[in-house]
PDB file of N, CA and C in Angstrom:
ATOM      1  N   UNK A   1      40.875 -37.552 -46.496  1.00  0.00           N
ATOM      2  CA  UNK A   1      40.314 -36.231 -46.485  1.00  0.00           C
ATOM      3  C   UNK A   1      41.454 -35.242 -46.733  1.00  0.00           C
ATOM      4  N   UNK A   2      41.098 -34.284 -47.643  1.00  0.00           N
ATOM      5  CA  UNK A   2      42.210 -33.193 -47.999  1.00  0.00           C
ATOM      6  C   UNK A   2      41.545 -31.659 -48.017  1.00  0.00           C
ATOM      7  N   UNK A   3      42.318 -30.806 -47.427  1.00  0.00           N
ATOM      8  CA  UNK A   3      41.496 -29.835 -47.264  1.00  0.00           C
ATOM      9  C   UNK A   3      42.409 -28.752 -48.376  1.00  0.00           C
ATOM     10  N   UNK A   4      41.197 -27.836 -48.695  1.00  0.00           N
ATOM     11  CA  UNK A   4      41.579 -27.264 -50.129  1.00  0.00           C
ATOM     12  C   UNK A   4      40.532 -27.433 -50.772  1.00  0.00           C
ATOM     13  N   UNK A   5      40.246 -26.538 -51.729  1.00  0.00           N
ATOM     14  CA  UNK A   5      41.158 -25.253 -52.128  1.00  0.00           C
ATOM     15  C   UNK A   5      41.272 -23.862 -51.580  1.00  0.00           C
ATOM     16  N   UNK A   6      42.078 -23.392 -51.261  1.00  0.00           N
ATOM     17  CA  UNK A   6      41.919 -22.481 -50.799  1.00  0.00           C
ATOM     18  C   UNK A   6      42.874 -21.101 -51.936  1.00  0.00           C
ATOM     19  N   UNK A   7      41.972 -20.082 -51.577  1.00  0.00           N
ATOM     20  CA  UNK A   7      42.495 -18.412 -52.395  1.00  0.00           C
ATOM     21  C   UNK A   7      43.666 -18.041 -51.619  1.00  0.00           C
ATOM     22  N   UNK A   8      45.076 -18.791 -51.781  1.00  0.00           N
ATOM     23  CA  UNK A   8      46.219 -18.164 -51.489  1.00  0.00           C
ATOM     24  C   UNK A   8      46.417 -17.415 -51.120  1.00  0.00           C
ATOM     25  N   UNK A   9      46.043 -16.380 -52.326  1.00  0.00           N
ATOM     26  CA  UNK A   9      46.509 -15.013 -52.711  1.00  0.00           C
ATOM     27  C   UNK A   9      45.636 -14.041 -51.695  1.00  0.00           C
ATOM     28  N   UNK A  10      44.401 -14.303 -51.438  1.00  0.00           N
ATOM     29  CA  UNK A  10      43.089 -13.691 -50.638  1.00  0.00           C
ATOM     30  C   UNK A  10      43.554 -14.005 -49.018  1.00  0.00           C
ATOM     31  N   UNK A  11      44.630 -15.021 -48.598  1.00  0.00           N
ATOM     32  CA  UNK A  11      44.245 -15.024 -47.279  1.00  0.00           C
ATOM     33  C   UNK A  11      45.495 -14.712 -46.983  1.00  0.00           C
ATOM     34  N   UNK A  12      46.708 -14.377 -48.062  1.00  0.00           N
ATOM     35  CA  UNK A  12      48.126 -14.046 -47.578  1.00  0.00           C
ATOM     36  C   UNK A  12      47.981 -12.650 -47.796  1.00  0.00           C
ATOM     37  N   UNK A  13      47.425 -12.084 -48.879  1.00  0.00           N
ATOM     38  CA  UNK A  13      47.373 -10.647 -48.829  1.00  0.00           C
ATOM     39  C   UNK A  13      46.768  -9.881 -47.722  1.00  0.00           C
ATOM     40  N   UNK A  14      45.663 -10.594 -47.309  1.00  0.00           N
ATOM     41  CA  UNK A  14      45.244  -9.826 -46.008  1.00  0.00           C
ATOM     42  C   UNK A  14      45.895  -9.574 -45.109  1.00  0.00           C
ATOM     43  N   UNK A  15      47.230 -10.707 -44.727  1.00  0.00           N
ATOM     44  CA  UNK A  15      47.521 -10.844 -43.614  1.00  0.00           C
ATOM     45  C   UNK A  15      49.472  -9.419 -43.818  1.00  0.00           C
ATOM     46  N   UNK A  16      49.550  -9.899 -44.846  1.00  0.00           N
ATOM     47  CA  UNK A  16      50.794  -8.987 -45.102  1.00  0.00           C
ATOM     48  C   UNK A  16      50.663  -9.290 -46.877  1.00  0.00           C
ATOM     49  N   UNK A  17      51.712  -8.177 -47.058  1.00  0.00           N
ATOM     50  CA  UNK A  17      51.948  -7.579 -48.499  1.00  0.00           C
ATOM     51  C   UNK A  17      52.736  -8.838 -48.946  1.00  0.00           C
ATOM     52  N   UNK A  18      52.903  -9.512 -50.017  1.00  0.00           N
ATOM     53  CA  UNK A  18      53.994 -10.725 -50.137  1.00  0.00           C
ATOM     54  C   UNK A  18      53.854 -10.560 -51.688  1.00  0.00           C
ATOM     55  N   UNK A  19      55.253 -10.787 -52.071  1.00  0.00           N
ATOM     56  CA  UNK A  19      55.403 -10.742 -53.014  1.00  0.00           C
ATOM     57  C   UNK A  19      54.684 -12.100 -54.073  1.00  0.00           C
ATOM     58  N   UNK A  20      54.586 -12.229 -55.402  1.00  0.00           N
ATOM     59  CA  UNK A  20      53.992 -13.209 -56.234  1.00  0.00           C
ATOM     60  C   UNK A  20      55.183 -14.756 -55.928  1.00  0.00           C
ATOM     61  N   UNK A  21      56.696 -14.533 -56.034  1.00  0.00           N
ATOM     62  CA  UNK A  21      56.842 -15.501 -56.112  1.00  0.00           C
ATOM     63  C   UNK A  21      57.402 -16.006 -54.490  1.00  0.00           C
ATOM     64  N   UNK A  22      56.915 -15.069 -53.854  1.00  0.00           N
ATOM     65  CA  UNK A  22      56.951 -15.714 -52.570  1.00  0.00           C
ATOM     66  C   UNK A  22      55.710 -16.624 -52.020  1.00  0.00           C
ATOM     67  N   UNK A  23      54.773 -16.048 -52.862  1.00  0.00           N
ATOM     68  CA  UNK A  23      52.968 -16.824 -52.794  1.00  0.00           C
ATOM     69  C   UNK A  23      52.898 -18.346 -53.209  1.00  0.00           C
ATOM     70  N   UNK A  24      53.679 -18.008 -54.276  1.00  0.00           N
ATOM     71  CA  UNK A  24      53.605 -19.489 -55.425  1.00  0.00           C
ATOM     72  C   UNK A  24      54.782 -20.408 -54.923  1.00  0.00           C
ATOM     73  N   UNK A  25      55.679 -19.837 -54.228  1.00  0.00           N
ATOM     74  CA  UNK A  25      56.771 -21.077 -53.316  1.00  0.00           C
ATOM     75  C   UNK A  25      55.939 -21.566 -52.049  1.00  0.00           C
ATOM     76  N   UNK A  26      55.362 -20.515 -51.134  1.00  0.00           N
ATOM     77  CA  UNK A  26      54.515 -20.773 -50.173  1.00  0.00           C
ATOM     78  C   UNK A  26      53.091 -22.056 -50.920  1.00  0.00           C
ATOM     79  N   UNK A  27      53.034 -21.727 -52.022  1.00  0.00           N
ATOM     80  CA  UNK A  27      51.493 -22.750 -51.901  1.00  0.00           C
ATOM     81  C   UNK A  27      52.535 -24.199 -52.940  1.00  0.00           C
ATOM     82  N   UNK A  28      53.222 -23.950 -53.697  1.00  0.00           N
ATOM     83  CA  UNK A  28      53.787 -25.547 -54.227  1.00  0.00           C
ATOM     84  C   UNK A  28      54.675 -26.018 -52.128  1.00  0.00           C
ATOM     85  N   UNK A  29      54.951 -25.598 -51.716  1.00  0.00           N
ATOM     86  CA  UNK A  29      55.412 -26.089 -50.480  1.00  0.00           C
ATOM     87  C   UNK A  29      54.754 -27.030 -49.721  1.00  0.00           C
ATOM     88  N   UNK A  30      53.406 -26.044 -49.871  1.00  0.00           N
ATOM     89  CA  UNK A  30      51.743 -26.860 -48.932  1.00  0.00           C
ATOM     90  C   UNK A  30      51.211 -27.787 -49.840  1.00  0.00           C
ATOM     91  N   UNK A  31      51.673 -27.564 -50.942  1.00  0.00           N
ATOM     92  CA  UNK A  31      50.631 -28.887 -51.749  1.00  0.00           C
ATOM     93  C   UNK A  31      51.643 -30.144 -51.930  1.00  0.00           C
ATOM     94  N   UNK A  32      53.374 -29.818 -51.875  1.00  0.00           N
ATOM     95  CA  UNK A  32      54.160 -30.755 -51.880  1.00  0.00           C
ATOM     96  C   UNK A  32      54.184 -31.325 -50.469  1.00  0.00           C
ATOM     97  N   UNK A  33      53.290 -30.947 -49.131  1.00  0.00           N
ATOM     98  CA  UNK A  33      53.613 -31.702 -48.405  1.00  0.00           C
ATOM     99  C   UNK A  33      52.378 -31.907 -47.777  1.00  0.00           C
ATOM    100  N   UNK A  34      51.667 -31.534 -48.309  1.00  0.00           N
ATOM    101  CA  UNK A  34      49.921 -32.054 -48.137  1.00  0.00           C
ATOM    102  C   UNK A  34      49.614 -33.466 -48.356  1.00  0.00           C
ATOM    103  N   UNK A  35      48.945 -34.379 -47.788  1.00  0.00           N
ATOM    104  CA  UNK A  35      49.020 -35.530 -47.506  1.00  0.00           C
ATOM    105  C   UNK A  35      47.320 -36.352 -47.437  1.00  0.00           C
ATOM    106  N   UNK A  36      46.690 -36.735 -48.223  1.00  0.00           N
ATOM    107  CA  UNK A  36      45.740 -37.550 -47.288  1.00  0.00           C
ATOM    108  C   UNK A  36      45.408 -37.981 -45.708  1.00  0.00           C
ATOM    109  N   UNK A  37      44.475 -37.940 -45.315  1.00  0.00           N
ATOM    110  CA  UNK A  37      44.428 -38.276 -43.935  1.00  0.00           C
ATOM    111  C   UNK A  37      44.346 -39.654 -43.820  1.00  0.00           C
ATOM    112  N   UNK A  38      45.365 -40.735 -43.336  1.00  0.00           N
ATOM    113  CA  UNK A  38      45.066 -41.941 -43.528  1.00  0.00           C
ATOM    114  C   UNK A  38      44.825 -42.441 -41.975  1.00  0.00           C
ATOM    115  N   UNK A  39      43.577 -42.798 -41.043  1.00  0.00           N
ATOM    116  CA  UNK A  39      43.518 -43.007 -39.852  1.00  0.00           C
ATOM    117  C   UNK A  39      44.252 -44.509 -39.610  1.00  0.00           C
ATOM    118  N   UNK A  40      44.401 -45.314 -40.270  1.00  0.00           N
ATOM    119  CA  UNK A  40      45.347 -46.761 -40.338  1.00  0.00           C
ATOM    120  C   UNK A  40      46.488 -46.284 -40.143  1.00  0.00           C
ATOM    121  N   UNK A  41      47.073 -45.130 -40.281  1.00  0.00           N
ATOM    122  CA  UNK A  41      48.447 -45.127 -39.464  1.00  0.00           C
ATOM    123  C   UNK A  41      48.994 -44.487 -38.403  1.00  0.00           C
ATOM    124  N   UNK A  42      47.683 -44.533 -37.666  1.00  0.00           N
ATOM    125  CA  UNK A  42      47.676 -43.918 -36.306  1.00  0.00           C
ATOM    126  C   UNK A  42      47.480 -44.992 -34.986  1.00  0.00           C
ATOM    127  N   UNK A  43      47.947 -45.217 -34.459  1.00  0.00           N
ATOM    128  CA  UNK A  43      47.295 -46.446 -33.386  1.00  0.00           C
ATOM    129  C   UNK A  43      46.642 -45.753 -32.304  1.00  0.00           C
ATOM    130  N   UNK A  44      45.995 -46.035 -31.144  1.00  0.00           N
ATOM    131  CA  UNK A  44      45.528 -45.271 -30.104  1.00  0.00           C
ATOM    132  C   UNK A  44      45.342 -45.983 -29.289  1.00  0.00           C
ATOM    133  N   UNK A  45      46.971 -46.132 -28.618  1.00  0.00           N
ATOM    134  CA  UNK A  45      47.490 -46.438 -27.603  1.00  0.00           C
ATOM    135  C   UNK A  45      46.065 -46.796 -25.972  1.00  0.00           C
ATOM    136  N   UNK A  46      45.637 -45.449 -25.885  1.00  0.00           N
ATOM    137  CA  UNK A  46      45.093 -45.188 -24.718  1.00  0.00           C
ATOM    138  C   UNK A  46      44.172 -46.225 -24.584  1.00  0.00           C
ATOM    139  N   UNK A  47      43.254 -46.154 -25.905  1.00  0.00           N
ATOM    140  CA  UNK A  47      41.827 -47.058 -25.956  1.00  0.00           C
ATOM    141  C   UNK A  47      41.946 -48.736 -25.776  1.00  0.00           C
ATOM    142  N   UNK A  48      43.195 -49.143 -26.729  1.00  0.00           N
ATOM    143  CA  UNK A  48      43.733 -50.077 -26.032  1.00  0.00           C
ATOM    144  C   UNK A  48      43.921 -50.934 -24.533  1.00  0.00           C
ATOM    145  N   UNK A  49      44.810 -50.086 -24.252  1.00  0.00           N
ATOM    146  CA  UNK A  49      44.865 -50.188 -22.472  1.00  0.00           C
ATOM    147  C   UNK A  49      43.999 -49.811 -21.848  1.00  0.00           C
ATOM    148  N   UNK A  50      42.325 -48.871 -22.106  1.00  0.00           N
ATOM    149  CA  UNK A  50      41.744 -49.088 -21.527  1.00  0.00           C
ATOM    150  C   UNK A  50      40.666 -50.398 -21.679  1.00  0.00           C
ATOM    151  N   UNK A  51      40.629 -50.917 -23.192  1.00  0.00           N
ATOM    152  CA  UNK A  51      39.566 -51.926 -23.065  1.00  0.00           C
ATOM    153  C   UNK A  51      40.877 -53.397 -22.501  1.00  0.00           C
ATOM    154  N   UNK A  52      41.996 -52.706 -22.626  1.00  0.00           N
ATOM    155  CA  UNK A  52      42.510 -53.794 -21.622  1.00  0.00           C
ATOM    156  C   UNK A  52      42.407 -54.353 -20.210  1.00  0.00           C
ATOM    157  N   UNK A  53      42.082 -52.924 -19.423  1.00  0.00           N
ATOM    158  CA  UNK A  53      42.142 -53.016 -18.047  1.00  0.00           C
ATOM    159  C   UNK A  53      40.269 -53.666 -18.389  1.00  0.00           C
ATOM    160  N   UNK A  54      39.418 -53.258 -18.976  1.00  0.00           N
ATOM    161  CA  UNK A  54      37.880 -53.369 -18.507  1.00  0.00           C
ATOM    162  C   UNK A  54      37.664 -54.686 -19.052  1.00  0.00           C
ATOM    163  N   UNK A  55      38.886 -55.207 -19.884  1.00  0.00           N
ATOM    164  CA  UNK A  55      38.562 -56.670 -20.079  1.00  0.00           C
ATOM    165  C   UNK A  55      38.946 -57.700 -18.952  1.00  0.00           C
ATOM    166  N   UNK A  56      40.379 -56.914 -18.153  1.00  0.00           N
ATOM    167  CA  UNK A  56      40.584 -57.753 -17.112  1.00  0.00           C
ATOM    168  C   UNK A  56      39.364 -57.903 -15.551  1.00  0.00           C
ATOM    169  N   UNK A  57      38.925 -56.914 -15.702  1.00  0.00           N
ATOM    170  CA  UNK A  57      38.125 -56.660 -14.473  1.00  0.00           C
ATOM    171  C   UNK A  57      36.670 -57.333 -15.092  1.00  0.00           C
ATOM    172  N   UNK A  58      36.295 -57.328 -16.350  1.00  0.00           N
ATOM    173  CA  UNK A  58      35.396 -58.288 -16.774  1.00  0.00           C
ATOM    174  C   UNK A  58      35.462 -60.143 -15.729  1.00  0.00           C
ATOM    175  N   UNK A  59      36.834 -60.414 -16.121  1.00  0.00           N
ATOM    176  CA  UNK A  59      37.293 -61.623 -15.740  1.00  0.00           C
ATOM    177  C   UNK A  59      37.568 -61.793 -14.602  1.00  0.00           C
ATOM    178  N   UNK A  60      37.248 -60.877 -13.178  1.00  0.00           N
ATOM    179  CA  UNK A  60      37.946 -60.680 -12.049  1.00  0.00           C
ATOM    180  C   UNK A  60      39.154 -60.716 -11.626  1.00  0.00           C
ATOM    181  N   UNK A  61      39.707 -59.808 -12.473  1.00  0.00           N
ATOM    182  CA  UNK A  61      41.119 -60.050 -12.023  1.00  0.00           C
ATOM    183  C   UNK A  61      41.335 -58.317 -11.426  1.00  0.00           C
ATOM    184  N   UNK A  62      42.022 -58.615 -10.444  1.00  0.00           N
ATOM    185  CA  UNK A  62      42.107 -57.357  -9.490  1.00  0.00           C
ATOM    186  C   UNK A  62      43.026 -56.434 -11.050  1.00  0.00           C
ATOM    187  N   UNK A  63      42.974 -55.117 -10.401  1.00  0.00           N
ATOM    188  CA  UNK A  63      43.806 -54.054 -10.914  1.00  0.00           C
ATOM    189  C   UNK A  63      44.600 -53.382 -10.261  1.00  0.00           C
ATOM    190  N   UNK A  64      45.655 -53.133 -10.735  1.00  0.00           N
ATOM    191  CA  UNK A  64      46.566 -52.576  -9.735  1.00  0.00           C
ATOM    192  C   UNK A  64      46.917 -50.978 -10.307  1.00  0.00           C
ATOM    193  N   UNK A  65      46.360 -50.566  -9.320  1.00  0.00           N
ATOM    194  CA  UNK A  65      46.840 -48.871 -10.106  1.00  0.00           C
ATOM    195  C   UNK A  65      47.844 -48.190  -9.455  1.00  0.00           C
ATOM    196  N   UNK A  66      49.105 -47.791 -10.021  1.00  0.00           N
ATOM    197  CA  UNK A  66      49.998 -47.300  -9.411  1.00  0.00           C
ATOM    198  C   UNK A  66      49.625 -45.705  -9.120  1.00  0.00           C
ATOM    199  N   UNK A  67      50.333 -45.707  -7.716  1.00  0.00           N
ATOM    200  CA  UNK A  67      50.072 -44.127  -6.957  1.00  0.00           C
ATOM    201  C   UNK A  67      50.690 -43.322  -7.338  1.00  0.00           C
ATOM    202  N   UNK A  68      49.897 -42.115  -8.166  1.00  0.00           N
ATOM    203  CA  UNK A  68      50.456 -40.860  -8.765  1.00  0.00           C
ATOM    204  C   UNK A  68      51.026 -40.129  -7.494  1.00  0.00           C
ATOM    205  N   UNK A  69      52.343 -39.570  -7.533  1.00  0.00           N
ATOM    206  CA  UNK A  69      53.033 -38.643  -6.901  1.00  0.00           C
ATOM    207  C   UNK A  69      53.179 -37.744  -7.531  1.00  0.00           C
ATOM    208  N   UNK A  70      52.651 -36.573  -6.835  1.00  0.00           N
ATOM    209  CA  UNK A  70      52.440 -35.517  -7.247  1.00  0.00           C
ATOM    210  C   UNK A  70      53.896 -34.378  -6.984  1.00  0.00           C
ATOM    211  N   UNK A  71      54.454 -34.471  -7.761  1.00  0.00           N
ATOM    212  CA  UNK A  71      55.718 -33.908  -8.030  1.00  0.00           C
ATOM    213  C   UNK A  71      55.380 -32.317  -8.363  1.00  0.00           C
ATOM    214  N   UNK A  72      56.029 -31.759  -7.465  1.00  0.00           N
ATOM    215  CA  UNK A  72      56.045 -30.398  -7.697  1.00  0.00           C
ATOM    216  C   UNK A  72      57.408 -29.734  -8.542  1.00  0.00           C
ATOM    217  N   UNK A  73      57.117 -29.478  -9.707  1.00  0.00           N
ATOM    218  CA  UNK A  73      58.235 -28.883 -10.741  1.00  0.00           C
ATOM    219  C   UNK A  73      58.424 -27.525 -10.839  1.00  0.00           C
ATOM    220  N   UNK A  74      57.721 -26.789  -9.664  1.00  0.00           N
ATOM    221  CA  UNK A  74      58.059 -25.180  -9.476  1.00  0.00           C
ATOM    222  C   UNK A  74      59.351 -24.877  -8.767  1.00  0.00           C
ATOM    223  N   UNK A  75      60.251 -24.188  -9.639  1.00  0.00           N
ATOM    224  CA  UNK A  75      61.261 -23.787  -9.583  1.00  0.00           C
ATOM    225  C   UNK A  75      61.805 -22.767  -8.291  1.00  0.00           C
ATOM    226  N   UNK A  76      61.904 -22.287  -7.435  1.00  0.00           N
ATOM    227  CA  UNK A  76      62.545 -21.301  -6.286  1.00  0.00           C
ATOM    228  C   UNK A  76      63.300 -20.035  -7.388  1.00  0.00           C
ATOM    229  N   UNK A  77      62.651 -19.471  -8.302  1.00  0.00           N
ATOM    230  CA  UNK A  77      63.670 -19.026  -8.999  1.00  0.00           C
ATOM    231  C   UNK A  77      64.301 -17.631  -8.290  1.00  0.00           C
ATOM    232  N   UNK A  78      64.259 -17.256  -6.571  1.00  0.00           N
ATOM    233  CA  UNK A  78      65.051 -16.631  -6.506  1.00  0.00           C
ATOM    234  C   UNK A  78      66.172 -17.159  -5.949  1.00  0.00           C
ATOM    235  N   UNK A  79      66.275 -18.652  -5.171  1.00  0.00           N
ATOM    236  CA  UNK A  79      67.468 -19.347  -4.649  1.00  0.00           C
ATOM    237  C   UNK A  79      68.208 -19.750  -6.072  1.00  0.00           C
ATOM    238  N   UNK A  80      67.279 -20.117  -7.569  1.00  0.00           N
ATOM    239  CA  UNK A  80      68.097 -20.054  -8.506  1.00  0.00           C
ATOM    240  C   UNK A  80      69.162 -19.216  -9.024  1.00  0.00           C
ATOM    241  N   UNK A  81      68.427 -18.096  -8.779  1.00  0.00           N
ATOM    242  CA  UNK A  81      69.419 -16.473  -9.357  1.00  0.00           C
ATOM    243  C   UNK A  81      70.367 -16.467  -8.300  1.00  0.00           C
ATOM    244  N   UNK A  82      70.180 -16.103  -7.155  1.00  0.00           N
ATOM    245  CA  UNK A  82      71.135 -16.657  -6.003  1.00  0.00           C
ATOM    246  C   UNK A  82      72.102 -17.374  -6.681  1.00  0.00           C
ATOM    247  N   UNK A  83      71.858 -17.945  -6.586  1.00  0.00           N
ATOM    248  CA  UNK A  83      73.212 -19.215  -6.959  1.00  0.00           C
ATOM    249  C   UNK A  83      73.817 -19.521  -8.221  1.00  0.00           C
ATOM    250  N   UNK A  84      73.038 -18.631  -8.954  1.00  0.00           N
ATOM    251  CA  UNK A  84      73.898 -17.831 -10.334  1.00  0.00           C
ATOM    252  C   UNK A  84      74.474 -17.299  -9.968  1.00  0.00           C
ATOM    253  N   UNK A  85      74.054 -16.081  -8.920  1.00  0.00           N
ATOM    254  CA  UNK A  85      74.766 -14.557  -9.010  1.00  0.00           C
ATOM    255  C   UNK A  85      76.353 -15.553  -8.397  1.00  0.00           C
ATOM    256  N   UNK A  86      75.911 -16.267  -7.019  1.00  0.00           N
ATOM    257  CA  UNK A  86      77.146 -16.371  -6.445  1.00  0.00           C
ATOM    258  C   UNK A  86      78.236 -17.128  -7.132  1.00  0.00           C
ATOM    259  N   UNK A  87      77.799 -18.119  -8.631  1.00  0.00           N
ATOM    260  CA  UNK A  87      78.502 -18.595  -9.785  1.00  0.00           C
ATOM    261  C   UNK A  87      79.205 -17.703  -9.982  1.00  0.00           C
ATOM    262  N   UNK A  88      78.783 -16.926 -10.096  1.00  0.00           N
ATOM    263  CA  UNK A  88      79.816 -15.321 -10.930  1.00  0.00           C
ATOM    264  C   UNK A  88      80.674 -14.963 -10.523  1.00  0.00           C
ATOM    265  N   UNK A  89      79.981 -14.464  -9.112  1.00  0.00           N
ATOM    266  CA  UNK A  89      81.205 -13.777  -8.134  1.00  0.00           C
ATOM    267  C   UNK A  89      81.999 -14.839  -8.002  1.00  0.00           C
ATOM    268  N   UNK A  90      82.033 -16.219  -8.019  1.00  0.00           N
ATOM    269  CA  UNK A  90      83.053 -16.708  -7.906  1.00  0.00           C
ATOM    270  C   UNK A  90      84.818 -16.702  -8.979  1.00  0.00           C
ATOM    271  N   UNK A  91      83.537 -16.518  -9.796  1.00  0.00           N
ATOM    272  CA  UNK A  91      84.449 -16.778 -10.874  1.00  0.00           C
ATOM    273  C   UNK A  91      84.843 -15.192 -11.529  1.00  0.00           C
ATOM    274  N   UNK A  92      84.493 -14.448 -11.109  1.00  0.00           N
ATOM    275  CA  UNK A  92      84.714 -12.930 -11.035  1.00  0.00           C
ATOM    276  C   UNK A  92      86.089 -13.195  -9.726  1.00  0.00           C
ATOM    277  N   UNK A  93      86.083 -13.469  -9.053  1.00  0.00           N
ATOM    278  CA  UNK A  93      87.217 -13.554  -7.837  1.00  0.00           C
ATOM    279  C   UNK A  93      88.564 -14.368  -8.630  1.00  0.00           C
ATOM    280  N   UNK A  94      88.385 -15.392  -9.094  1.00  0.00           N
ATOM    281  CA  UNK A  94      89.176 -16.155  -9.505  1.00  0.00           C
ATOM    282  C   UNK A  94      89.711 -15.141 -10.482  1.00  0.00           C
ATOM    283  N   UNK A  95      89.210 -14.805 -11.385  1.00  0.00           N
ATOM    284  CA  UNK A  95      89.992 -14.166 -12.288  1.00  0.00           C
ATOM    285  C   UNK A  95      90.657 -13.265 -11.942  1.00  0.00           C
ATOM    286  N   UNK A  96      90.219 -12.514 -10.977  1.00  0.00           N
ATOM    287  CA  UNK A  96      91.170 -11.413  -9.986  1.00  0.00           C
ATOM    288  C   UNK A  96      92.358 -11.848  -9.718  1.00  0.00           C
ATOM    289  N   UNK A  97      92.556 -12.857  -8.816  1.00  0.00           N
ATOM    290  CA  UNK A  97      93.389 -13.707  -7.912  1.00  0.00           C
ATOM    291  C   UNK A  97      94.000 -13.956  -9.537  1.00  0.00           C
ATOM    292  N   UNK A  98      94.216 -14.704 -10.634  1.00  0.00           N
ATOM    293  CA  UNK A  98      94.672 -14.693 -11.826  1.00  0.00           C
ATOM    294  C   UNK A  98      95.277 -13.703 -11.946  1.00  0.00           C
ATOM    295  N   UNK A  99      94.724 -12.595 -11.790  1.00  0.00           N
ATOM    296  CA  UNK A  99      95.442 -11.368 -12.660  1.00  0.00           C
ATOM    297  C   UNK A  99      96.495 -10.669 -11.737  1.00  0.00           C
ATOM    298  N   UNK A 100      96.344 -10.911 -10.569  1.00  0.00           N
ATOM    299  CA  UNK A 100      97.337 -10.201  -9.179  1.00  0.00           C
ATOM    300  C   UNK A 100      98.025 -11.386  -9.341  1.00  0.00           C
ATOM    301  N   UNK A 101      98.427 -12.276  -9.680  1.00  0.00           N
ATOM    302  CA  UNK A 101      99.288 -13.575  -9.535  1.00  0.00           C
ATOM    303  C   UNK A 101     100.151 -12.878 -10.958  1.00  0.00           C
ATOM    304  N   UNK A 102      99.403 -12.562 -11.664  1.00  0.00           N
ATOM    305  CA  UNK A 102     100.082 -12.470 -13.597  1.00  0.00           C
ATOM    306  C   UNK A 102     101.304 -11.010 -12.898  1.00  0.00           C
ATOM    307  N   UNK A 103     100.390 -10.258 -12.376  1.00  0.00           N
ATOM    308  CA  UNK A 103     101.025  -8.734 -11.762  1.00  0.00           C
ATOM    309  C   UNK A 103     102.266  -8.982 -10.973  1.00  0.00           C
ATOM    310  N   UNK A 104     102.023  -9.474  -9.957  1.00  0.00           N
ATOM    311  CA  UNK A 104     103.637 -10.008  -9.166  1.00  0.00           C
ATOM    312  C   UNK A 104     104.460 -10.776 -10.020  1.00  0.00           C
ATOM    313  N   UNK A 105     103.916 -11.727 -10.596  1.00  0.00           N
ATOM    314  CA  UNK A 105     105.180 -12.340 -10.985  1.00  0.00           C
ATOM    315  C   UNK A 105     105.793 -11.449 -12.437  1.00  0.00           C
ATOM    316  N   UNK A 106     105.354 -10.867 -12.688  1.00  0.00           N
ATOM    317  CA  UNK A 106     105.527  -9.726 -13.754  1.00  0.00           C
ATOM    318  C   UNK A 106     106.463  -8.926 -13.120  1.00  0.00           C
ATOM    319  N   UNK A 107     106.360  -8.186 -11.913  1.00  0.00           N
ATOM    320  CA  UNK A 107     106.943  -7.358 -11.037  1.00  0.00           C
ATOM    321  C   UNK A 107     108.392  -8.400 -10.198  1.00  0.00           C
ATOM    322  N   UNK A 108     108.285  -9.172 -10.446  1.00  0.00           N
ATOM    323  CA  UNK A 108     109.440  -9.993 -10.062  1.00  0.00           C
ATOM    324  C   UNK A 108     110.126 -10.381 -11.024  1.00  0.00           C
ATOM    325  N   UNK A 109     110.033 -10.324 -12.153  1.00  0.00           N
ATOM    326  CA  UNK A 109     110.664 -10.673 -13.279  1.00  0.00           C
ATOM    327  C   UNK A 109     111.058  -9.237 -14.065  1.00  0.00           C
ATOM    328  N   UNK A 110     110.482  -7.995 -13.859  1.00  0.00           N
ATOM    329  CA  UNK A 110     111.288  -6.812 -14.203  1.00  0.00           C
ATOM    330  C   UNK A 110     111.530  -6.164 -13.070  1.00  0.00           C
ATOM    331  N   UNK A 111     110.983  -6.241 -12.045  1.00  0.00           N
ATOM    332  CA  UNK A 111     111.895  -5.344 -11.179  1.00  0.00           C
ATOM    333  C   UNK A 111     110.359  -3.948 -10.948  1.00  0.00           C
ATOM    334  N   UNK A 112     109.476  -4.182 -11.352  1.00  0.00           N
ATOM    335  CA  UNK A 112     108.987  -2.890 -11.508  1.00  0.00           C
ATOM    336  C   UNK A 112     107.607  -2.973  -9.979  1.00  0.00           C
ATOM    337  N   UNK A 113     107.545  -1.510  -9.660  1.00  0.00           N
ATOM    338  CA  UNK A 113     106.799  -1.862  -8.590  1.00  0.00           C
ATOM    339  C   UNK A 113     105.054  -1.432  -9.038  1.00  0.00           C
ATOM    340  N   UNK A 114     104.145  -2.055  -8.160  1.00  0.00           N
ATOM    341  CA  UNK A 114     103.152  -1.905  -8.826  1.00  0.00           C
ATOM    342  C   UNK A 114     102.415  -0.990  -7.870  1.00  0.00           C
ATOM    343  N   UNK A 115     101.890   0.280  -8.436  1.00  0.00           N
ATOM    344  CA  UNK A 115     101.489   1.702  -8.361  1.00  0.00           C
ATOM    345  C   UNK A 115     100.002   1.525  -8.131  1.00  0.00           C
ATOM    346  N   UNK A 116      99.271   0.677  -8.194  1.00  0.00           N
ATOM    347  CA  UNK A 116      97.786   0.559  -7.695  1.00  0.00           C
ATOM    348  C   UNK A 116      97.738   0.273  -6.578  1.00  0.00           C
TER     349      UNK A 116
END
């Protein structure tokens, strides 16, 4: 199944002004990568494993269903920011402590005193 044809020009102009050879790159693009629908190269996994399980229970064979844990993936995002902010300030400090280390030993090596 291929879907098409469609008025290019009628459904890009509506949407914005486009130039001609921006139309005609836009539609050789869609037709160079337009494809048949081939359902043989799709598998479906799910249907599988389910006429798997209903074939085993056909045969009595128990099923074993593993217990969903329900995992909570909501974030605390103000203990997150927290612990950004205090990333910073750390490293806002350090660079301080850097720069008063650069200052003395600067001041020990000319002699000069420091006025802040």
């Amino acid at each position: 199944m291929k879907f098409g044809p469609f008025n290019w020009y009628q459904i890009c102009s509506s949407i914005k002004k486009v130039s001609e050879t921006e139309l005609k790159m836009a539609h050789m693009l869609i037709n160079h990568l337009s494809k048949t629908f081939d359902p043989t190269m799709y598998k479906d996994d799910h249907r599988e494993q389910l006429a798997s399980l209903i074939q085993k229970k056909i045969m009595g064979e128990e099923i074993n269903v593993p217990q969903i844990v329900n995992k909570s993936s909501v974030l605390d995002l103000m203990s997150a920011l927290q612990a950004s902010l205090n990333s910073y300030k750390k490293i806002e400090e350090t660079k301080k402590i850097k720069t008063k280390r650069k200052s003395s030993a600067k001041q020990i090596f000319t002699g000069a005193e420091d006025t802040a």
